[in-house]
PDB file of N, CA and C in Angstrom:
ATOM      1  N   UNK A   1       0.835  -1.177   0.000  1.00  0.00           N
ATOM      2  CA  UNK A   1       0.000   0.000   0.000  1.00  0.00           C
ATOM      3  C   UNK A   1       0.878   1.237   0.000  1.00  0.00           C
ATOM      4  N   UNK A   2       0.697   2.086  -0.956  1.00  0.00           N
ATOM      5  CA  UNK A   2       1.212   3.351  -0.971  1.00  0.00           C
ATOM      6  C   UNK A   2       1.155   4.495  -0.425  1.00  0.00           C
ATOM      7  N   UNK A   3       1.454   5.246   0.748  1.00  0.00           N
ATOM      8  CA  UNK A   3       0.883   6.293   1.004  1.00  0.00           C
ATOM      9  C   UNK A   3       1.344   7.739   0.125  1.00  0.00           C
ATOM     10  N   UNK A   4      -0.373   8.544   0.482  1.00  0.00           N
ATOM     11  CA  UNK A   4       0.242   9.915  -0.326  1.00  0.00           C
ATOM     12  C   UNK A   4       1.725  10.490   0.421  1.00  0.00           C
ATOM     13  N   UNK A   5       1.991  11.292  -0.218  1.00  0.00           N
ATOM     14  CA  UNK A   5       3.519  11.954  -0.330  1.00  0.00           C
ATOM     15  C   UNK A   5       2.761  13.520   0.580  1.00  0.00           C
ATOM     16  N   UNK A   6       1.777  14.184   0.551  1.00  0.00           N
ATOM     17  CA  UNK A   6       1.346  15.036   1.050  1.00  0.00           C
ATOM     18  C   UNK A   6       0.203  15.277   0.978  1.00  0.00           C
ATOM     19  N   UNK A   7      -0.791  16.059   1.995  1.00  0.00           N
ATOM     20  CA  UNK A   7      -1.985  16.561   1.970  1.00  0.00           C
ATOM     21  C   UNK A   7      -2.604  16.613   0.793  1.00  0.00           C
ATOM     22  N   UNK A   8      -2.337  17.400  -0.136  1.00  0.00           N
ATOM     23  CA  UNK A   8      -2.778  17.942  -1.193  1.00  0.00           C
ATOM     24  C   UNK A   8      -3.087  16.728  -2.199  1.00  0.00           C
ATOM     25  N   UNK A   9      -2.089  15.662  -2.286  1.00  0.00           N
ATOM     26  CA  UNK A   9      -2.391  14.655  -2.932  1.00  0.00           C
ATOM     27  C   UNK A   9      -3.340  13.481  -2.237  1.00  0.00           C
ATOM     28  N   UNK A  10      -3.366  13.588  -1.096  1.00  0.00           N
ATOM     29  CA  UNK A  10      -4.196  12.760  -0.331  1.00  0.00           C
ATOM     30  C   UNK A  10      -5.929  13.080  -0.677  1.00  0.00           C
ATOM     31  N   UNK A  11      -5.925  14.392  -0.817  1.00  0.00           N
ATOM     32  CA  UNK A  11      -7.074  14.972  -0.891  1.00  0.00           C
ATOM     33  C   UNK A  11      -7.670  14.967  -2.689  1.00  0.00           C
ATOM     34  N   UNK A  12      -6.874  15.497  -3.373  1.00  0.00           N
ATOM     35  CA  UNK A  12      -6.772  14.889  -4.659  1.00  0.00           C
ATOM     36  C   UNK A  12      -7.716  13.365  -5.228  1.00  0.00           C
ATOM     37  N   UNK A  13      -6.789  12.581  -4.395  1.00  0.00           N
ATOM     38  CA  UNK A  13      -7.376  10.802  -4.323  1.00  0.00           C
ATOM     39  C   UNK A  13      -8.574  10.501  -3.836  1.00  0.00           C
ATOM     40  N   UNK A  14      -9.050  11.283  -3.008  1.00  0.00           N
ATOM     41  CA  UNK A  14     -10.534  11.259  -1.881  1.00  0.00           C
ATOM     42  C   UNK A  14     -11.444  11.646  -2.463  1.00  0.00           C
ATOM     43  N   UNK A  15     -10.991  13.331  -3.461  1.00  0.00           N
ATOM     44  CA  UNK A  15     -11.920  13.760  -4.008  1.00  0.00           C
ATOM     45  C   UNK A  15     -11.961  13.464  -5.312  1.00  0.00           C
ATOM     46  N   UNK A  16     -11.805  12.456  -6.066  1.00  0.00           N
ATOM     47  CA  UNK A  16     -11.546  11.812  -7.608  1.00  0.00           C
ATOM     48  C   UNK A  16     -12.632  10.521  -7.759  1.00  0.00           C
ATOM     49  N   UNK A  17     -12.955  10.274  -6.720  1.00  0.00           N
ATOM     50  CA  UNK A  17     -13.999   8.923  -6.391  1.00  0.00           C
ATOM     51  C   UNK A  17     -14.918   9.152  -6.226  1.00  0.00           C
ATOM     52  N   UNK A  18     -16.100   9.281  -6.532  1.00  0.00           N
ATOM     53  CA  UNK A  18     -17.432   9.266  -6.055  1.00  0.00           C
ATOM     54  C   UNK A  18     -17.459   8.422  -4.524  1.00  0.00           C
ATOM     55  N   UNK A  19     -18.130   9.256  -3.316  1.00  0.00           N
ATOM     56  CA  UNK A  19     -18.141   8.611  -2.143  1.00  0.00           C
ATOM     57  C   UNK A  19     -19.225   7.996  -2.191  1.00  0.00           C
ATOM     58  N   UNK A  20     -20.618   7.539  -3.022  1.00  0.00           N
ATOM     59  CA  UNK A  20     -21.540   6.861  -3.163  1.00  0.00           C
ATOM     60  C   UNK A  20     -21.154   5.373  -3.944  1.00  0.00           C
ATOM     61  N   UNK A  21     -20.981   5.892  -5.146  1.00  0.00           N
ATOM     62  CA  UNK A  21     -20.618   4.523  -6.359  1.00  0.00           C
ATOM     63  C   UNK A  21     -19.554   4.008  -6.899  1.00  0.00           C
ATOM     64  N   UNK A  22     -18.512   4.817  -5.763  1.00  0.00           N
ATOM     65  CA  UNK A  22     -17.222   4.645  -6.434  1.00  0.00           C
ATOM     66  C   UNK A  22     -16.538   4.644  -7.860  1.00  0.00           C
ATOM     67  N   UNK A  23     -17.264   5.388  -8.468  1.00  0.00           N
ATOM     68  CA  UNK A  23     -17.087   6.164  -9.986  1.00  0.00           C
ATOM     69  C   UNK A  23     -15.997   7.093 -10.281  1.00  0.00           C
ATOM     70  N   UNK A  24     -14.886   7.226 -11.125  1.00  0.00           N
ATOM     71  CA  UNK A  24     -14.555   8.255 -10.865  1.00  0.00           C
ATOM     72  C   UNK A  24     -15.256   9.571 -11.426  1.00  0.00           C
ATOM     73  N   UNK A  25     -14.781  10.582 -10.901  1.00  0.00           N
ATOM     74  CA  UNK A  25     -15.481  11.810 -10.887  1.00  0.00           C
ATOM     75  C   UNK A  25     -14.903  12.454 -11.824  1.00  0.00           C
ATOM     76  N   UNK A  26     -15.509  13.252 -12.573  1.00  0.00           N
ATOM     77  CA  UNK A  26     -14.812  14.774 -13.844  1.00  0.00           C
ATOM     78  C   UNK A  26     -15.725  15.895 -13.568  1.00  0.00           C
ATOM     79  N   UNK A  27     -15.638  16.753 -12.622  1.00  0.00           N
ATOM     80  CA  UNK A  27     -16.386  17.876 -12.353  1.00  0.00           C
ATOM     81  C   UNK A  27     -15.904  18.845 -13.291  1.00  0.00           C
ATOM     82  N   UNK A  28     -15.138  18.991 -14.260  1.00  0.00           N
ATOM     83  CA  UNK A  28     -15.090  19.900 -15.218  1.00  0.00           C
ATOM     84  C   UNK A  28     -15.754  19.443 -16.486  1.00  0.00           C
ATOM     85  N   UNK A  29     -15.856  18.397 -16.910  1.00  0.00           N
ATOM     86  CA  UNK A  29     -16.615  17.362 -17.971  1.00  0.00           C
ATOM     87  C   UNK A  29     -18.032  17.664 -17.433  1.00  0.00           C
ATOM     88  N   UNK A  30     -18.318  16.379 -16.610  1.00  0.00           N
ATOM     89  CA  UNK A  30     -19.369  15.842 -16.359  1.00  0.00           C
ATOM     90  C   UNK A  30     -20.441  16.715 -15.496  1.00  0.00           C
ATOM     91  N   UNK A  31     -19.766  17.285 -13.868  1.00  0.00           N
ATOM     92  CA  UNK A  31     -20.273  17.645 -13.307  1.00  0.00           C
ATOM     93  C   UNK A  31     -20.220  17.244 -11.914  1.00  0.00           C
ATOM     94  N   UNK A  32     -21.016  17.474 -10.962  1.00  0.00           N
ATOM     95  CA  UNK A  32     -20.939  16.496  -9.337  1.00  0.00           C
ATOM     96  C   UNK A  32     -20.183  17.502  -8.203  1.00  0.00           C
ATOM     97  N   UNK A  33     -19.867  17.049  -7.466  1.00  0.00           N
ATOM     98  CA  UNK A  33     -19.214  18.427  -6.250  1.00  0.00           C
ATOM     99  C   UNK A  33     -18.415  16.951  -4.963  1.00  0.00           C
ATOM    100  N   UNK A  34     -17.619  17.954  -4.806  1.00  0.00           N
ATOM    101  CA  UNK A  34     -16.472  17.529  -3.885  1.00  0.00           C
ATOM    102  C   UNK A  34     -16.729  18.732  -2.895  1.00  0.00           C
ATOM    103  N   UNK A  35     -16.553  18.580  -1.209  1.00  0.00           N
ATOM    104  CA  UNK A  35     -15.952  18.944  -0.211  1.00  0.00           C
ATOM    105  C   UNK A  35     -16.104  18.428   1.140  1.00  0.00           C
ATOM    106  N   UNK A  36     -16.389  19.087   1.689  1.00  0.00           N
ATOM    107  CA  UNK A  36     -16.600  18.188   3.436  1.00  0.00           C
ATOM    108  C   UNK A  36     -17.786  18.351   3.699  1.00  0.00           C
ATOM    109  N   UNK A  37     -18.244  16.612   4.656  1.00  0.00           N
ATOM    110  CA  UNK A  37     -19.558  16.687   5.418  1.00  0.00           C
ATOM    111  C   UNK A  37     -19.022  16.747   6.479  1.00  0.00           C
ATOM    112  N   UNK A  38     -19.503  17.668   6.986  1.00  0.00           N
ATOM    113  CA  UNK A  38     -18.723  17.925   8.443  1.00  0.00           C
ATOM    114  C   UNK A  38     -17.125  18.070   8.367  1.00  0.00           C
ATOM    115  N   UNK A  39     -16.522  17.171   8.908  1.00  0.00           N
ATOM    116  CA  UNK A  39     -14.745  16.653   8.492  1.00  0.00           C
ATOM    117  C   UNK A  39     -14.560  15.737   7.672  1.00  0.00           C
ATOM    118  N   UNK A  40     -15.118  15.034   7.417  1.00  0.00           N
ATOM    119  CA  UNK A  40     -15.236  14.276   6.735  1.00  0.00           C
ATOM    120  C   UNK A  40     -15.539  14.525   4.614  1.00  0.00           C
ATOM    121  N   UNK A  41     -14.332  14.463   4.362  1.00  0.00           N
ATOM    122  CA  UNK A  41     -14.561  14.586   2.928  1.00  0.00           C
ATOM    123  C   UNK A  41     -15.471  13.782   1.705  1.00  0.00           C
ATOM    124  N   UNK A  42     -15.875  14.260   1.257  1.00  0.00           N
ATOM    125  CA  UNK A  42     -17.188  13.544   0.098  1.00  0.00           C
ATOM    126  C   UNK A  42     -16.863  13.960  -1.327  1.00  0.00           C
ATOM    127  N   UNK A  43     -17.198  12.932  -2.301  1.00  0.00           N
ATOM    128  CA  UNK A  43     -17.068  13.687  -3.717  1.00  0.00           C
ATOM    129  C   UNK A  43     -18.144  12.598  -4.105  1.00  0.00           C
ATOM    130  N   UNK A  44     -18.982  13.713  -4.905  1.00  0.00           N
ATOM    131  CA  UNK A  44     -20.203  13.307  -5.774  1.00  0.00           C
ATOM    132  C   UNK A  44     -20.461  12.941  -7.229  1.00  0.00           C
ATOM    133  N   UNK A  45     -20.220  11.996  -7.855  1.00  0.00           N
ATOM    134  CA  UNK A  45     -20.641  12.241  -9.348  1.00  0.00           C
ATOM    135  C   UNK A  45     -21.668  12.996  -9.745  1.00  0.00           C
ATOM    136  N   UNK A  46     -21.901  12.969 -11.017  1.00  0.00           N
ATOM    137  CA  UNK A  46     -23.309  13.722 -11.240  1.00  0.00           C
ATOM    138  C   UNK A  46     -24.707  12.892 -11.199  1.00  0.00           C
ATOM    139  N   UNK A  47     -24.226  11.630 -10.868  1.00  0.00           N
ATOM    140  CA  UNK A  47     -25.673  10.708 -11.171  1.00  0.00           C
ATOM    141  C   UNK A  47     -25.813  10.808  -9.547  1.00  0.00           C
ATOM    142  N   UNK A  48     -24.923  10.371  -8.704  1.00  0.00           N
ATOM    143  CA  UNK A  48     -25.595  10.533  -6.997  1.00  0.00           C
ATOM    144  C   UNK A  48     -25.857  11.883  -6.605  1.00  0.00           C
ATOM    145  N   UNK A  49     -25.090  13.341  -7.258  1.00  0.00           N
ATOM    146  CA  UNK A  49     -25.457  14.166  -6.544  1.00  0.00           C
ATOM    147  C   UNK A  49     -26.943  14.193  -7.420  1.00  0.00           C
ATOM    148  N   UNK A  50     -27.347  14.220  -8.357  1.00  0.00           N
ATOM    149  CA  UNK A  50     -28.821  14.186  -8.778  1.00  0.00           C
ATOM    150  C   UNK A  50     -29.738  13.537  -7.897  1.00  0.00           C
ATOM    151  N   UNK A  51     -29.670  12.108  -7.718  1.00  0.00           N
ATOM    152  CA  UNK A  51     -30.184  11.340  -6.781  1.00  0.00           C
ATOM    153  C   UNK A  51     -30.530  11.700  -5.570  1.00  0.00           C
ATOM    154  N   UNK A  52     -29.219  12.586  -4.682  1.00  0.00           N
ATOM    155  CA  UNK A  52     -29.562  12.687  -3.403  1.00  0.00           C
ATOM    156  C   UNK A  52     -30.580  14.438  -3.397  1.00  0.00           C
ATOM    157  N   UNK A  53     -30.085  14.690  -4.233  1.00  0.00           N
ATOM    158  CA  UNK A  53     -31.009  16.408  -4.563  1.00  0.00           C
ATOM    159  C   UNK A  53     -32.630  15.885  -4.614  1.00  0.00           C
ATOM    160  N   UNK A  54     -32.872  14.818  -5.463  1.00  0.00           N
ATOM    161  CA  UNK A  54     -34.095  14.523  -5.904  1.00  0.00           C
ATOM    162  C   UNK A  54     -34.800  14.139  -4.791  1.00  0.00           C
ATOM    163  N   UNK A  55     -34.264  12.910  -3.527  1.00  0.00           N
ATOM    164  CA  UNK A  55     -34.325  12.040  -2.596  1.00  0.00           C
ATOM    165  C   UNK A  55     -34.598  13.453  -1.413  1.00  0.00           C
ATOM    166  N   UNK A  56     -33.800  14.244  -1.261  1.00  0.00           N
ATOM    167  CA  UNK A  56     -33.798  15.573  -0.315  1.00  0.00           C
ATOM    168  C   UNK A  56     -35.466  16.356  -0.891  1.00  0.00           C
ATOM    169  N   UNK A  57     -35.707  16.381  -2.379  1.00  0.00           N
ATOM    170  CA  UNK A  57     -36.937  17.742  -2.471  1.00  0.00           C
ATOM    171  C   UNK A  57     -37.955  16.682  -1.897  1.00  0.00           C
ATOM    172  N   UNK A  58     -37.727  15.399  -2.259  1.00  0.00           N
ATOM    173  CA  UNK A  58     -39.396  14.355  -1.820  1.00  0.00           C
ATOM    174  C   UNK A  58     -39.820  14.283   0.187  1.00  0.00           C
ATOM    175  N   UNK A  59     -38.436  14.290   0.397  1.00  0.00           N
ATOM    176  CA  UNK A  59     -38.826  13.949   1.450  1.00  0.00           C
ATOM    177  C   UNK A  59     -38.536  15.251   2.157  1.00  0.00           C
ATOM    178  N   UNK A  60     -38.724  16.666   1.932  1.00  0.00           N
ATOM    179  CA  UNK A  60     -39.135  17.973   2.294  1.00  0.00           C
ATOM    180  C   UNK A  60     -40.499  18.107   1.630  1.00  0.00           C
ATOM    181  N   UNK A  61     -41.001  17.666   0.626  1.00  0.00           N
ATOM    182  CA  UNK A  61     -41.888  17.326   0.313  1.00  0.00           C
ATOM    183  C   UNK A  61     -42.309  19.142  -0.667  1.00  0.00           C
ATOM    184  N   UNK A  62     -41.233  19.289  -1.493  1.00  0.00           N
ATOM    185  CA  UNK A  62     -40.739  20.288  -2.614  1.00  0.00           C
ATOM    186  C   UNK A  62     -41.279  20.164  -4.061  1.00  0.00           C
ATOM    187  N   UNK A  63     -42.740  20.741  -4.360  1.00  0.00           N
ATOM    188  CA  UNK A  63     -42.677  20.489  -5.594  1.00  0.00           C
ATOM    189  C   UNK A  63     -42.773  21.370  -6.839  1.00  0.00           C
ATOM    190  N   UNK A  64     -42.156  20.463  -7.772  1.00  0.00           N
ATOM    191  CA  UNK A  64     -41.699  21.365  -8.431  1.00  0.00           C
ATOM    192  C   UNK A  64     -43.003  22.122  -9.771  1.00  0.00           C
ATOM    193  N   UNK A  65     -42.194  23.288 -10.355  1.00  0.00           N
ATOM    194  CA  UNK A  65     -42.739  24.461 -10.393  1.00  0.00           C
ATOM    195  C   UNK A  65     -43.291  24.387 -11.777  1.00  0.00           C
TER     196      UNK A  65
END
């Protein structure tokens, strides 16, 4: 097992994965969002962050316009 060489690359690797589907991620291509839940770092593709947006308006019970 390899460890990163520094922060920056550690974070790099964390945020390149989808934390749902383990996909990798292209937020300049595709789309999706990377940063922290809480401390804890997250990166979204564009198909889970859709999912959890959609899953969040139903069960606030948000409809649309």
């Amino acid at each position: 097992m390899e460890f990163p060489e520094s922060e920056e690359e550690e974070e790099s690797d964390i945020f390149s994965v989808c934390s749902v589907c383990g996909t990798d991620t292209d937020f300049e291509g595709r789309g999706g969002i990377a940063g922290y839940w809480g401390i804890m770092p997250v990166a979204f593709c564009e198909w889970c962050l859709s999912s959890m947006m959609d899953m969040a308006s139903q069960l606030l019970g948000v409809e649309e316009e």
